[in-house]
C-alpha atoms as a PDB file:
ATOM      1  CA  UNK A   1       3.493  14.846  23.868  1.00  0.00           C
ATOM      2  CA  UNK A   2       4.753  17.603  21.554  1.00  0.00           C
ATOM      3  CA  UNK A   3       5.100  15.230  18.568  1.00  0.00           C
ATOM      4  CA  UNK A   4       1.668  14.480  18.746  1.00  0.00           C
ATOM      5  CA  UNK A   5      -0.072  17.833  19.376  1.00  0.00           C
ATOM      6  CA  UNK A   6       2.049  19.355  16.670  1.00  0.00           C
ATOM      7  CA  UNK A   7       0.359  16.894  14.252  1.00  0.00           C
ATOM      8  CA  UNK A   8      -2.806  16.959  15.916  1.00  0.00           C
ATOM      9  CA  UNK A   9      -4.235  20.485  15.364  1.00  0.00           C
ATOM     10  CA  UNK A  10      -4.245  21.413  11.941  1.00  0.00           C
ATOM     11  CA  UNK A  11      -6.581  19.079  11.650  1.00  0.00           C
ATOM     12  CA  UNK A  12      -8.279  19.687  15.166  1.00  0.00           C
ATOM     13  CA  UNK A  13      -9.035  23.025  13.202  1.00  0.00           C
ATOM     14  CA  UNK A  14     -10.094  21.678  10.196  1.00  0.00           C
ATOM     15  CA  UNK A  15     -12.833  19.944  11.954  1.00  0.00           C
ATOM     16  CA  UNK A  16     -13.654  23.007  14.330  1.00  0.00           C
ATOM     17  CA  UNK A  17     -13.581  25.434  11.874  1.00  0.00           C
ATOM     18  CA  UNK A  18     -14.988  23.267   8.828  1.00  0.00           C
ATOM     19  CA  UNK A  19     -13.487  22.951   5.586  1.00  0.00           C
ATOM     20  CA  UNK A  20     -14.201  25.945   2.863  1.00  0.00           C
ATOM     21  CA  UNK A  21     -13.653  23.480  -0.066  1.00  0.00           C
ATOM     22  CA  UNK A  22     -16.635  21.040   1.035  1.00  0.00           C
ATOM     23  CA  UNK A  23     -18.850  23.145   1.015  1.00  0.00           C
ATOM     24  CA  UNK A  24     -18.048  26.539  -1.596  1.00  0.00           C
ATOM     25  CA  UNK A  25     -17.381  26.130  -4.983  1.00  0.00           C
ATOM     26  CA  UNK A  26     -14.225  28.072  -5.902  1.00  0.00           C
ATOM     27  CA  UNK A  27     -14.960  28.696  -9.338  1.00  0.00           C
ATOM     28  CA  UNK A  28     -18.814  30.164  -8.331  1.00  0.00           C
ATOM     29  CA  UNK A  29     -18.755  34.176  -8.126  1.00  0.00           C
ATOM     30  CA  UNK A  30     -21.377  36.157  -6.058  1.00  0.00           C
ATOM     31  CA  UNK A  31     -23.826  38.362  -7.805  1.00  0.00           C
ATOM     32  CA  UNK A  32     -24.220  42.050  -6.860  1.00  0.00           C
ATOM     33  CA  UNK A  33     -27.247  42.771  -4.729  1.00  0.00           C
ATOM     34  CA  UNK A  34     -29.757  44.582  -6.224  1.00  0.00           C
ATOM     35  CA  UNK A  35     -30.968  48.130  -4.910  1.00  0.00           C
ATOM     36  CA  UNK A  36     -34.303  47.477  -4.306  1.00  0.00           C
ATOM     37  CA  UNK A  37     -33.094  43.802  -3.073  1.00  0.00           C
ATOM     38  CA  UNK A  38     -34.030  43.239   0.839  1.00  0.00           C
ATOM     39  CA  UNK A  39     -30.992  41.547   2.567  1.00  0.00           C
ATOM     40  CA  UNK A  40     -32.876  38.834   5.040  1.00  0.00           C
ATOM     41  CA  UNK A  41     -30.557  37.193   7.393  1.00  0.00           C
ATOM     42  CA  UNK A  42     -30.563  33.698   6.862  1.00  0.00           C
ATOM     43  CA  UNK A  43     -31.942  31.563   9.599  1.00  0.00           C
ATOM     44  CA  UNK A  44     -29.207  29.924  11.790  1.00  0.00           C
ATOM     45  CA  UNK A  45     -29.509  26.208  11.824  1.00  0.00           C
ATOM     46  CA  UNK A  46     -30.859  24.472  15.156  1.00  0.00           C
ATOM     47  CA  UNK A  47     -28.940  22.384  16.861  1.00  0.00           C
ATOM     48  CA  UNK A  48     -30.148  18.501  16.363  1.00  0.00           C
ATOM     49  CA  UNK A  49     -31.904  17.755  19.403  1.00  0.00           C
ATOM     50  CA  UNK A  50     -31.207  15.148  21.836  1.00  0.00           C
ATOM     51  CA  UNK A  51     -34.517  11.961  21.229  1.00  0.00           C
ATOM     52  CA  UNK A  52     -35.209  11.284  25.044  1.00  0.00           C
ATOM     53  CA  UNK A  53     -35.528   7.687  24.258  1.00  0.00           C
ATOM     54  CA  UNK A  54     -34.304   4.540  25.117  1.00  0.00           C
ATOM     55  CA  UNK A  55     -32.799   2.465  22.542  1.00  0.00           C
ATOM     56  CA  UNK A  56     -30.464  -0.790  21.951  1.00  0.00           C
ATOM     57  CA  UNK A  57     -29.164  -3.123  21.235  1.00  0.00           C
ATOM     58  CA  UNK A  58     -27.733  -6.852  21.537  1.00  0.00           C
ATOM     59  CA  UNK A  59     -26.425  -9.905  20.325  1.00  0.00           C
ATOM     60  CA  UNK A  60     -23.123 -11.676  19.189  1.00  0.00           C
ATOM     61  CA  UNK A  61     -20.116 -10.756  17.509  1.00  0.00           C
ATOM     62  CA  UNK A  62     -17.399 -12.995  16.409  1.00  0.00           C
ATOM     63  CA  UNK A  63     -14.125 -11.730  15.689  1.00  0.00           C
ATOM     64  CA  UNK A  64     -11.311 -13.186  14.166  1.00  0.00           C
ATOM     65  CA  UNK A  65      -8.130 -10.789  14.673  1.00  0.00           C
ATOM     66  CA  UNK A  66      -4.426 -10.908  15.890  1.00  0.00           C
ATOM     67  CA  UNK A  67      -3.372 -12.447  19.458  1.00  0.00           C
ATOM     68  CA  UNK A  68      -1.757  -9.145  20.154  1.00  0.00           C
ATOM     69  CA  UNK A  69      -0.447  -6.086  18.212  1.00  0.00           C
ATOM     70  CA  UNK A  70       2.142  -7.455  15.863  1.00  0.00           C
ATOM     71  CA  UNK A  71       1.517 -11.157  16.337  1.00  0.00           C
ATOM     72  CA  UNK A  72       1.615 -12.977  13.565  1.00  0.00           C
ATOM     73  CA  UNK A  73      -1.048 -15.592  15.278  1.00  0.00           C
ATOM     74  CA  UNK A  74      -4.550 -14.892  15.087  1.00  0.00           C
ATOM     75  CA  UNK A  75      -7.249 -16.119  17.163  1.00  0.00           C
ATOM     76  CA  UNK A  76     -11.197 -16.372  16.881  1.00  0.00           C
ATOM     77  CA  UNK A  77     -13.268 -14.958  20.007  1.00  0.00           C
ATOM     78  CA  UNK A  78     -16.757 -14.119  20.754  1.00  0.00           C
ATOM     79  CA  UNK A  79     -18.502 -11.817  23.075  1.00  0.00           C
ATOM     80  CA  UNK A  80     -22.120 -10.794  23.907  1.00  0.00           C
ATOM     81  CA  UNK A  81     -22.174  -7.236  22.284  1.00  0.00           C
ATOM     82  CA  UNK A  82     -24.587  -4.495  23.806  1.00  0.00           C
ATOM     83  CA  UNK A  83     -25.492  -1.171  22.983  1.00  0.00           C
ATOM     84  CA  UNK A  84     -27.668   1.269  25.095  1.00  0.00           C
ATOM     85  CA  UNK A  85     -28.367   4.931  24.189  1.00  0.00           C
ATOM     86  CA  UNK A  86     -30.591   7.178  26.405  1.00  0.00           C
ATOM     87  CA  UNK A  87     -30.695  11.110  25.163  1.00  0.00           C
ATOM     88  CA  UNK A  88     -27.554  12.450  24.968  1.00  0.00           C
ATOM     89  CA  UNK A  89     -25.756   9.075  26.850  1.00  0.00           C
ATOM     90  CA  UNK A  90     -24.788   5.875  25.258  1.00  0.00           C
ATOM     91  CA  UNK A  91     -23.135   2.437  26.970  1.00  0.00           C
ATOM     92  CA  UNK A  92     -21.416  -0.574  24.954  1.00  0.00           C
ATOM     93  CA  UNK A  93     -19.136  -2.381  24.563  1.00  0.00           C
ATOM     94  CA  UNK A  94     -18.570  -2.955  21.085  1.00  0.00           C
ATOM     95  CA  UNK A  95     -17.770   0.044  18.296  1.00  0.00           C
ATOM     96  CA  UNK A  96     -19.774  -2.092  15.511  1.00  0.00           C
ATOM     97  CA  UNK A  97     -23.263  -1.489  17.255  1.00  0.00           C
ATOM     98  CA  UNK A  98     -26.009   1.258  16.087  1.00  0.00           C
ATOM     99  CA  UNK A  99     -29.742   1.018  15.822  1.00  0.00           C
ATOM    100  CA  UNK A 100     -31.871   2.223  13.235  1.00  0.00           C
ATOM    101  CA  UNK A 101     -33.000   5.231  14.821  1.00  0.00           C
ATOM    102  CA  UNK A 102     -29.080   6.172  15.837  1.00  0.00           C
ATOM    103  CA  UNK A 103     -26.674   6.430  12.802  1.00  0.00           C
ATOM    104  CA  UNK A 104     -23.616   8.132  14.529  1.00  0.00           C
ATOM    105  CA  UNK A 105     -20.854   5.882  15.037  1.00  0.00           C
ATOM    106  CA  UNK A 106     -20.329   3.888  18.279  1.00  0.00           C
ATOM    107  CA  UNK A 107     -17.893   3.681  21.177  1.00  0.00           C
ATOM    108  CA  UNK A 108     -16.751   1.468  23.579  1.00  0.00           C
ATOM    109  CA  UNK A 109     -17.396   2.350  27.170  1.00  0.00           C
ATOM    110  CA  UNK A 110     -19.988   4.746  28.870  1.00  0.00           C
ATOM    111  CA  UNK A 111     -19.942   8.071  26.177  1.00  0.00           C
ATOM    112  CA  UNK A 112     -21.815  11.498  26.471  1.00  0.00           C
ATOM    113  CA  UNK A 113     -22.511  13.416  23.295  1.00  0.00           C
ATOM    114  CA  UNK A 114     -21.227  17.570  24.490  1.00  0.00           C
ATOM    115  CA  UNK A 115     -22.078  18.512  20.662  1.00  0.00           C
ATOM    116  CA  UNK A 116     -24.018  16.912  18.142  1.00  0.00           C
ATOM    117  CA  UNK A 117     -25.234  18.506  14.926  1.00  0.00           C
ATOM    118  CA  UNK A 118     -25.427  17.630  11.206  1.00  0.00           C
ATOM    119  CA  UNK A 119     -21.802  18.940  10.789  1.00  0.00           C
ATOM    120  CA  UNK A 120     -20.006  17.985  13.911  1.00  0.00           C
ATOM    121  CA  UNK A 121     -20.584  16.058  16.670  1.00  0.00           C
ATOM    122  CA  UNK A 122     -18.251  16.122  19.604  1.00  0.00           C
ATOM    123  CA  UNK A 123     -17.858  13.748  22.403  1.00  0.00           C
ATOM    124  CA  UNK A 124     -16.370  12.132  25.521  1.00  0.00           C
ATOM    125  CA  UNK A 125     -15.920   8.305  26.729  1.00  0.00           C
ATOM    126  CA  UNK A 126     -15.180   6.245  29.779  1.00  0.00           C
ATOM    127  CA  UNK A 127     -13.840   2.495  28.766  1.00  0.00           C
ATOM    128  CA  UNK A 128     -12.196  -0.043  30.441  1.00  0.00           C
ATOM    129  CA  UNK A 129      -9.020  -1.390  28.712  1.00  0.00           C
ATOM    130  CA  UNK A 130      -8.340  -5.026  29.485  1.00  0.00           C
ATOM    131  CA  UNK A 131      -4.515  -4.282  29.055  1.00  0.00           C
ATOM    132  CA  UNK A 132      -2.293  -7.642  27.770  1.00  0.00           C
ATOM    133  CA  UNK A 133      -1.294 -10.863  29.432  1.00  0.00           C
ATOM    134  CA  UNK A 134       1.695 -12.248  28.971  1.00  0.00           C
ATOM    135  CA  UNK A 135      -0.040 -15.682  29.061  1.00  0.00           C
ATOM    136  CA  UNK A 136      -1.999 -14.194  25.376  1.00  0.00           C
ATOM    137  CA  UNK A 137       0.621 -15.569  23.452  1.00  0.00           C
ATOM    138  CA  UNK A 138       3.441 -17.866  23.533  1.00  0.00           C
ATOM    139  CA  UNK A 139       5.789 -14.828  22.387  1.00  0.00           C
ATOM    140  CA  UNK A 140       4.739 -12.666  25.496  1.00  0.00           C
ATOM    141  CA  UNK A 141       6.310 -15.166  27.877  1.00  0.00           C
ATOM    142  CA  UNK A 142       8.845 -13.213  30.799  1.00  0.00           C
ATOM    143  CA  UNK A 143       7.049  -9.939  29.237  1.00  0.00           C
ATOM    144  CA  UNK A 144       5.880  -8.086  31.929  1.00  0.00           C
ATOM    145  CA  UNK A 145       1.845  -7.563  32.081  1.00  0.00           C
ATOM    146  CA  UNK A 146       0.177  -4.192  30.617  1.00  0.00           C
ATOM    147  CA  UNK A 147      -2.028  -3.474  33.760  1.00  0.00           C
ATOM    148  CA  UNK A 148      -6.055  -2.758  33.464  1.00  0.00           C
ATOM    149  CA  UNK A 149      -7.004   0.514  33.605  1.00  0.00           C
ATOM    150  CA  UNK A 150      -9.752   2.981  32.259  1.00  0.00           C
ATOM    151  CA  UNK A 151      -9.454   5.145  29.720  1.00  0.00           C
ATOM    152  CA  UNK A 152     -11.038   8.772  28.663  1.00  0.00           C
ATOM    153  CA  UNK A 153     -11.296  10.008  25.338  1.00  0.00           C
ATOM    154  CA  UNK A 154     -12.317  12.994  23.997  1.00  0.00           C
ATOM    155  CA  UNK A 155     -13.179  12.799  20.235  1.00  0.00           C
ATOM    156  CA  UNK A 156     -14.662  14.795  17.320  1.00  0.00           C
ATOM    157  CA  UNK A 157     -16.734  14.051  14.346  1.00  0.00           C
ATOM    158  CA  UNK A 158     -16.558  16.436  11.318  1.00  0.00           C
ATOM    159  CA  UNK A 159     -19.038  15.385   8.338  1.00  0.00           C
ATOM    160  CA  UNK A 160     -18.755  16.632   4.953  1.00  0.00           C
ATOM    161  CA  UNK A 161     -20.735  16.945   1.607  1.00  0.00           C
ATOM    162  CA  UNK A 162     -20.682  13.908  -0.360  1.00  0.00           C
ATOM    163  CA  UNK A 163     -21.030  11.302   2.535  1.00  0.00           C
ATOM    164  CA  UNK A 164     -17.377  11.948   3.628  1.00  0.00           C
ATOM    165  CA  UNK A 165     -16.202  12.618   7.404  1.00  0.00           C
ATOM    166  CA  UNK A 166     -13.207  13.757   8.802  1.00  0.00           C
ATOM    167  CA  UNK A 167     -12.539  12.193  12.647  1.00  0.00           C
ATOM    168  CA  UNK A 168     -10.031  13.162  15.565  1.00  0.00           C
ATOM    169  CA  UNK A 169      -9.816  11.201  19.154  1.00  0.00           C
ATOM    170  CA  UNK A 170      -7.198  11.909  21.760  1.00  0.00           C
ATOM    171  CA  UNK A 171      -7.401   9.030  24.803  1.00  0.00           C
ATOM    172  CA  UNK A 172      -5.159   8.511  27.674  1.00  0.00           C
ATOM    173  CA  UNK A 173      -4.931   5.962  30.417  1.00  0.00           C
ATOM    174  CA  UNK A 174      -6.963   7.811  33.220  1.00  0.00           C
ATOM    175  CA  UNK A 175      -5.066   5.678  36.080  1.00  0.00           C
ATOM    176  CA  UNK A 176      -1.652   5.861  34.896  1.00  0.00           C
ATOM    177  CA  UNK A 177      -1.328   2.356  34.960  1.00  0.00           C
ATOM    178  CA  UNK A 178       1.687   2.533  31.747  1.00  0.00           C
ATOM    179  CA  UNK A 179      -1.165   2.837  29.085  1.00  0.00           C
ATOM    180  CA  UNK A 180      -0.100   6.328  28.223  1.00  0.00           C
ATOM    181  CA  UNK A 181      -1.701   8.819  25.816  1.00  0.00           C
ATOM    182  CA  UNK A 182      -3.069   7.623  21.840  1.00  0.00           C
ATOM    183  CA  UNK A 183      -4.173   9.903  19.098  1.00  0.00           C
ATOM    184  CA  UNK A 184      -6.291   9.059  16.309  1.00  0.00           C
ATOM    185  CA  UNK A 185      -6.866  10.745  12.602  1.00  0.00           C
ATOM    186  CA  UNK A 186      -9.392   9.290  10.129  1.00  0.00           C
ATOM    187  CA  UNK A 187     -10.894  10.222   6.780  1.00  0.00           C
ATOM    188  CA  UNK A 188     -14.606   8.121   5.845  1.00  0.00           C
ATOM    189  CA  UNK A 189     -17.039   7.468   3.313  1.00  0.00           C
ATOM    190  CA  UNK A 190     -20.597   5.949   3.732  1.00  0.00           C
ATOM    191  CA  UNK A 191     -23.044   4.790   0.766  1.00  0.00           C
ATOM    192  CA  UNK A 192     -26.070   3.635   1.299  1.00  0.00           C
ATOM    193  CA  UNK A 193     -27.297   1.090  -0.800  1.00  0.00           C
ATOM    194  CA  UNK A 194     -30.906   0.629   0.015  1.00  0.00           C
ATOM    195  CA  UNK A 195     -32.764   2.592   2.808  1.00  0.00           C
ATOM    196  CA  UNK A 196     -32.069  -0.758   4.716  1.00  0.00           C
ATOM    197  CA  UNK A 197     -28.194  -1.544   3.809  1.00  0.00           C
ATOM    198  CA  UNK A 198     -25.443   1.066   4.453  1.00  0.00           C
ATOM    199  CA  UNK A 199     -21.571   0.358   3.677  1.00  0.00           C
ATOM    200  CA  UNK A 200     -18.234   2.575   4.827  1.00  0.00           C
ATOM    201  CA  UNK A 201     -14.727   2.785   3.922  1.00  0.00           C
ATOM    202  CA  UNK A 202     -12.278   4.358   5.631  1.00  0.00           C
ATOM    203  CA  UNK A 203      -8.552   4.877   6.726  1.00  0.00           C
ATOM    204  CA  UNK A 204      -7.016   5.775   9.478  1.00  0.00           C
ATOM    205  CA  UNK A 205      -3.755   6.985  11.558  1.00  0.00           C
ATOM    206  CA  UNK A 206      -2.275   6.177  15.123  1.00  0.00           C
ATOM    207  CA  UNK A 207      -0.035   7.857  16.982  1.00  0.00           C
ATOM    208  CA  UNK A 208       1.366   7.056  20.584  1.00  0.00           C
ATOM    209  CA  UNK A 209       3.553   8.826  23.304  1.00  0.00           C
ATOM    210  CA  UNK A 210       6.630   7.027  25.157  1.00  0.00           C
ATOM    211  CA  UNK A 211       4.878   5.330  28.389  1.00  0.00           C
ATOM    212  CA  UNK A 212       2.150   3.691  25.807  1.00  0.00           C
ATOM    213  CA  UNK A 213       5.467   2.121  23.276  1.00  0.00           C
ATOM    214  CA  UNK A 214       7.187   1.085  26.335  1.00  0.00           C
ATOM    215  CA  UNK A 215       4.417  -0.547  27.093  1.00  0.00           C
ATOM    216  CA  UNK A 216       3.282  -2.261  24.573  1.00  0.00           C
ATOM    217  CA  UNK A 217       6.425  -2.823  22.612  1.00  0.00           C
ATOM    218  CA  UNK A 218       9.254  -2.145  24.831  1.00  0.00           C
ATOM    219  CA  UNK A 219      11.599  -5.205  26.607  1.00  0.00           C
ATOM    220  CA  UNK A 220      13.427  -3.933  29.450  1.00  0.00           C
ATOM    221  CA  UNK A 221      16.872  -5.322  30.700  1.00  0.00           C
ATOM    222  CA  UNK A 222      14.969  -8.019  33.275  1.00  0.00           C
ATOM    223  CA  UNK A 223      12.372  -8.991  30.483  1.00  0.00           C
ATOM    224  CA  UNK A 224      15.791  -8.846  28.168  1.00  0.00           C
ATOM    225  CA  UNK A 225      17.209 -11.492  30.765  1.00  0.00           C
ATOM    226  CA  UNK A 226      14.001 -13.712  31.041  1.00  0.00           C
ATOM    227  CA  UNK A 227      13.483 -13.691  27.255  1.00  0.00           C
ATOM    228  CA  UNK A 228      16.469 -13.234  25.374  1.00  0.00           C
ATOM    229  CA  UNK A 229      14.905 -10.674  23.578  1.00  0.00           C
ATOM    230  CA  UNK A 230      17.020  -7.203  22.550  1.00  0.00           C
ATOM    231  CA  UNK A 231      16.767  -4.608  25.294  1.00  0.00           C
ATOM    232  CA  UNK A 232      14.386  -2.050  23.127  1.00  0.00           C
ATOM    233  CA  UNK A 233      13.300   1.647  24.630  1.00  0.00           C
ATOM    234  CA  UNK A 234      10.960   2.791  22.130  1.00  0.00           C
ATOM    235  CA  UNK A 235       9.943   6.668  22.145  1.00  0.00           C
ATOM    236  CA  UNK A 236       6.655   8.761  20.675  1.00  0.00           C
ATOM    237  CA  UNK A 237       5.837   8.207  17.096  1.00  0.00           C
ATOM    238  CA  UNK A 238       3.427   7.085  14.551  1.00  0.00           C
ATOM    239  CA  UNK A 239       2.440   3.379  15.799  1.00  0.00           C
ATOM    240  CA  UNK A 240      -0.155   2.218  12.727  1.00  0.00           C
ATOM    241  CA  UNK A 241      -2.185   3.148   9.551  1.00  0.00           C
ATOM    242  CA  UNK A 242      -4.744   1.039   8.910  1.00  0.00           C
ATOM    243  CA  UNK A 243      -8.072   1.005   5.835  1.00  0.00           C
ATOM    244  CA  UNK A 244     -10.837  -0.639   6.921  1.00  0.00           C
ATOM    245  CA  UNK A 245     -14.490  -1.929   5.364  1.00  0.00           C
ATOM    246  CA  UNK A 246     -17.590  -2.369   7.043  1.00  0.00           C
ATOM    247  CA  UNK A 247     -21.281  -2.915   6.639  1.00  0.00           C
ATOM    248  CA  UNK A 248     -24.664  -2.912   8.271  1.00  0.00           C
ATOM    249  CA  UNK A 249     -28.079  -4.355   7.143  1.00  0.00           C
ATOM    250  CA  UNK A 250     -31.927  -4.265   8.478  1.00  0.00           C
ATOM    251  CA  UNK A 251     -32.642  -8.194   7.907  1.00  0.00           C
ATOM    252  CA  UNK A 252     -36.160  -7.699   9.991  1.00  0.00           C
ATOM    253  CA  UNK A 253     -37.977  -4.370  11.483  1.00  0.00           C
ATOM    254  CA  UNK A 254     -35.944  -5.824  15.028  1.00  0.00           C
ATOM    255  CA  UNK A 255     -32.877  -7.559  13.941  1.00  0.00           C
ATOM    256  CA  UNK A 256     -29.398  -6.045  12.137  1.00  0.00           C
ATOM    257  CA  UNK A 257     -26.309  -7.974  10.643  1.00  0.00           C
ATOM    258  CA  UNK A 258     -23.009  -6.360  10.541  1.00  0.00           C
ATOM    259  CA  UNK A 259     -19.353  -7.112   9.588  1.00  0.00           C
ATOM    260  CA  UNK A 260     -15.908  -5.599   8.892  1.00  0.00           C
ATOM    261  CA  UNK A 261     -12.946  -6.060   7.434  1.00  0.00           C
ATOM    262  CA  UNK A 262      -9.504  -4.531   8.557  1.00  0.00           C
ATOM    263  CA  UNK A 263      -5.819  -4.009   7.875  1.00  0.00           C
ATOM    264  CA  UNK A 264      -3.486  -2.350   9.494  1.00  0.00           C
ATOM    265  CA  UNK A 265       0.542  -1.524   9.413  1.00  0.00           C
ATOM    266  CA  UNK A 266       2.671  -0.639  11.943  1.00  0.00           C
ATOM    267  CA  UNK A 267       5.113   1.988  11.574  1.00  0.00           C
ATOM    268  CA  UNK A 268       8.165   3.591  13.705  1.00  0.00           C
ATOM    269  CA  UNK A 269       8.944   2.119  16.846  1.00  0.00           C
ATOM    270  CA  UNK A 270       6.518  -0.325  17.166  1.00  0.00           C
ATOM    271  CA  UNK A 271       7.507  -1.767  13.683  1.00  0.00           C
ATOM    272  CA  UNK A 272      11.460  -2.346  15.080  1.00  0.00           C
ATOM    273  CA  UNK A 273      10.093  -3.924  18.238  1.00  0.00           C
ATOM    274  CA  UNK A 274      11.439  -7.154  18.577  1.00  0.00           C
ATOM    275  CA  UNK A 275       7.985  -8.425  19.932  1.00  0.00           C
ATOM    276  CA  UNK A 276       6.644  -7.374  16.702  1.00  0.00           C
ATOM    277  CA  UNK A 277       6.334 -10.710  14.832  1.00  0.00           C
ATOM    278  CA  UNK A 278       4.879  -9.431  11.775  1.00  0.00           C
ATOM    279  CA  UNK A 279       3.936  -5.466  10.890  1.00  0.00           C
ATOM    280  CA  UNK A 280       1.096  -6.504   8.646  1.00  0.00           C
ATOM    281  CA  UNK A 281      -1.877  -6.344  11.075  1.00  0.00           C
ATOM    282  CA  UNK A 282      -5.366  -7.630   9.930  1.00  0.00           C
ATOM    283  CA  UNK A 283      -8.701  -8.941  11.116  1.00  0.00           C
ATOM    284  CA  UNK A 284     -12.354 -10.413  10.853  1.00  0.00           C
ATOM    285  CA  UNK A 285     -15.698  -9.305  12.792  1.00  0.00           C
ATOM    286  CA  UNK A 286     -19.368 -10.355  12.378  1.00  0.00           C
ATOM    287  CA  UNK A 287     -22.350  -9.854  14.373  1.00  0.00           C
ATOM    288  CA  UNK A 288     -26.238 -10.138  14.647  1.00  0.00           C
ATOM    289  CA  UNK A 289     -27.878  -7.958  16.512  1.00  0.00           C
ATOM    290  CA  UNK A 290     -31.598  -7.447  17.961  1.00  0.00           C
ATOM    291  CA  UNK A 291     -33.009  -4.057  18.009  1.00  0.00           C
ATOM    292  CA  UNK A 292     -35.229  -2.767  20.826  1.00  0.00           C
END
């Protein structure tokens, strides 16, 4: 994946190393120490600590989003979303989820928190990935299935003055079952609104290796045969760039409402895929959720 770890670690080290310009200003200039001045070393700051608590989360979410990536046919769904956070450990299976003691963002799957602080928080995930069906949508007929498999991701989490955060995940199909390797780049804002209302905005970048386009937007010369469409052997490259609008709100001292809006376009080879119906991506989710 050369393509994607030569775009990958500038900002890798931007979140690492953290960002002079958030937190300096450029025009300030430092004043010359005194003589009789005693230089104290300022106190290092603690790392947040891990609550030793249980906490969750559940209740459920309707979504209203695309049958699969570029389909132009959208379908409405619902599933019992759950969230679970012990210490350092957190299970769910739905991002949207977070209680009101827990205001770090939430992944899918069984995560660990390796770093967590007030500036960066580092982590790693297990998830299962359902794949895709060719029976999902009329389009996908005599496409071949995309196989379940689990999937580890490593991610990190780099927040910034001003309620701005700067995000990088790397995840790859742990079975190599043809989901191949994803990387993600995002840029956030959160505003709170009231100490019981919170709203984000944010945008985001995708990028996938070879095995993962074949995948998911390839057609090889026996699907070609069955389907009639184009034999198509997509390679690495940017696959989406999406914005995206969210919300969450304390209705009751145990129950949350959440929802989000998103849009999404895909880009390079998955774009020229002839499975791809339409390259304008976009989709509906709401949830209530009660808090224990």
């Amino acid at each position: 994946m050369p393509l994607l770890l030569r775009l990958a670690w500038p900002l890798c080290l931007l979140l690492l190393g953290g960002p002079a310009w958030a937190t300096e200003d450029p025009g300030a200039q430092k004043q010359p120490a005194t003589p009789n001045a005693e230089a104290k070393p300022e106190p290092k700051p603690k790392p947040k600590p891990f609550e030793t608590k249980w906490e969750g989360a559940i209740g459920p979410v309707f979504s209203y989003s695309p049958e699969y990536t570029g389909s132009e046919t959208r379908k409405l769904s619902v599933e019992a979303g759950f969230y679970l956070r012990y210490g350092r450990f957190t299970v769910s299976n739905s991002s949207g989820f977070v209680t009101r003691r827990n205001k770090d963002d939430i992944f899918r799957g069984l995560g660990v928190d390796l770093v967590r602080d007030e500036k960066l928080r580092v982590g790693l995930s297990l998830r299962l990935d359902n794949g895709r069906r060719s029976s999902d949508a009329k389009n996908l007929a005599g496409i071949d299935d995309v196989r379940r498999t689990i999937r580890i991701r490593a991610s990190a989490t780099r927040q910034l003055d001003g309620g701005f955060r700067l995000s990088a995940g790397w995840n790859t199909d742990l079975l190599g079952r043809g989901g191949g390797n994803l990387l993600d780049l995002g840029v956030r804002h959160d505003r709170r609104f009231s100490p019981r209302t919170t709203w984000s905005v944010g945008t985001g970048l995708a990028l996938a290796d070879r095995r993962h386009m074949q995948s998911y937007f390839g057609v090889s010369p026996e699907e070609s045969a069955a389907t009639g469409y184009r034999v198509y052997e997509p390679g690495a490259g940017l696959r989406d760039i999406s914005v995206s609008t969210s919300f969450r709100t304390e209705l009751h001292p145990r129950w949350l409402a959440l929802g989000s809006v998103s849009a999404s376009r895909l880009l390079g080879p998955a774009a020229r895929s002839p499975l791809t119906v339409s390259t304008t991506q976009w989709g509906l989710s709401a949830g209530v959720a009660w808090l224990f």
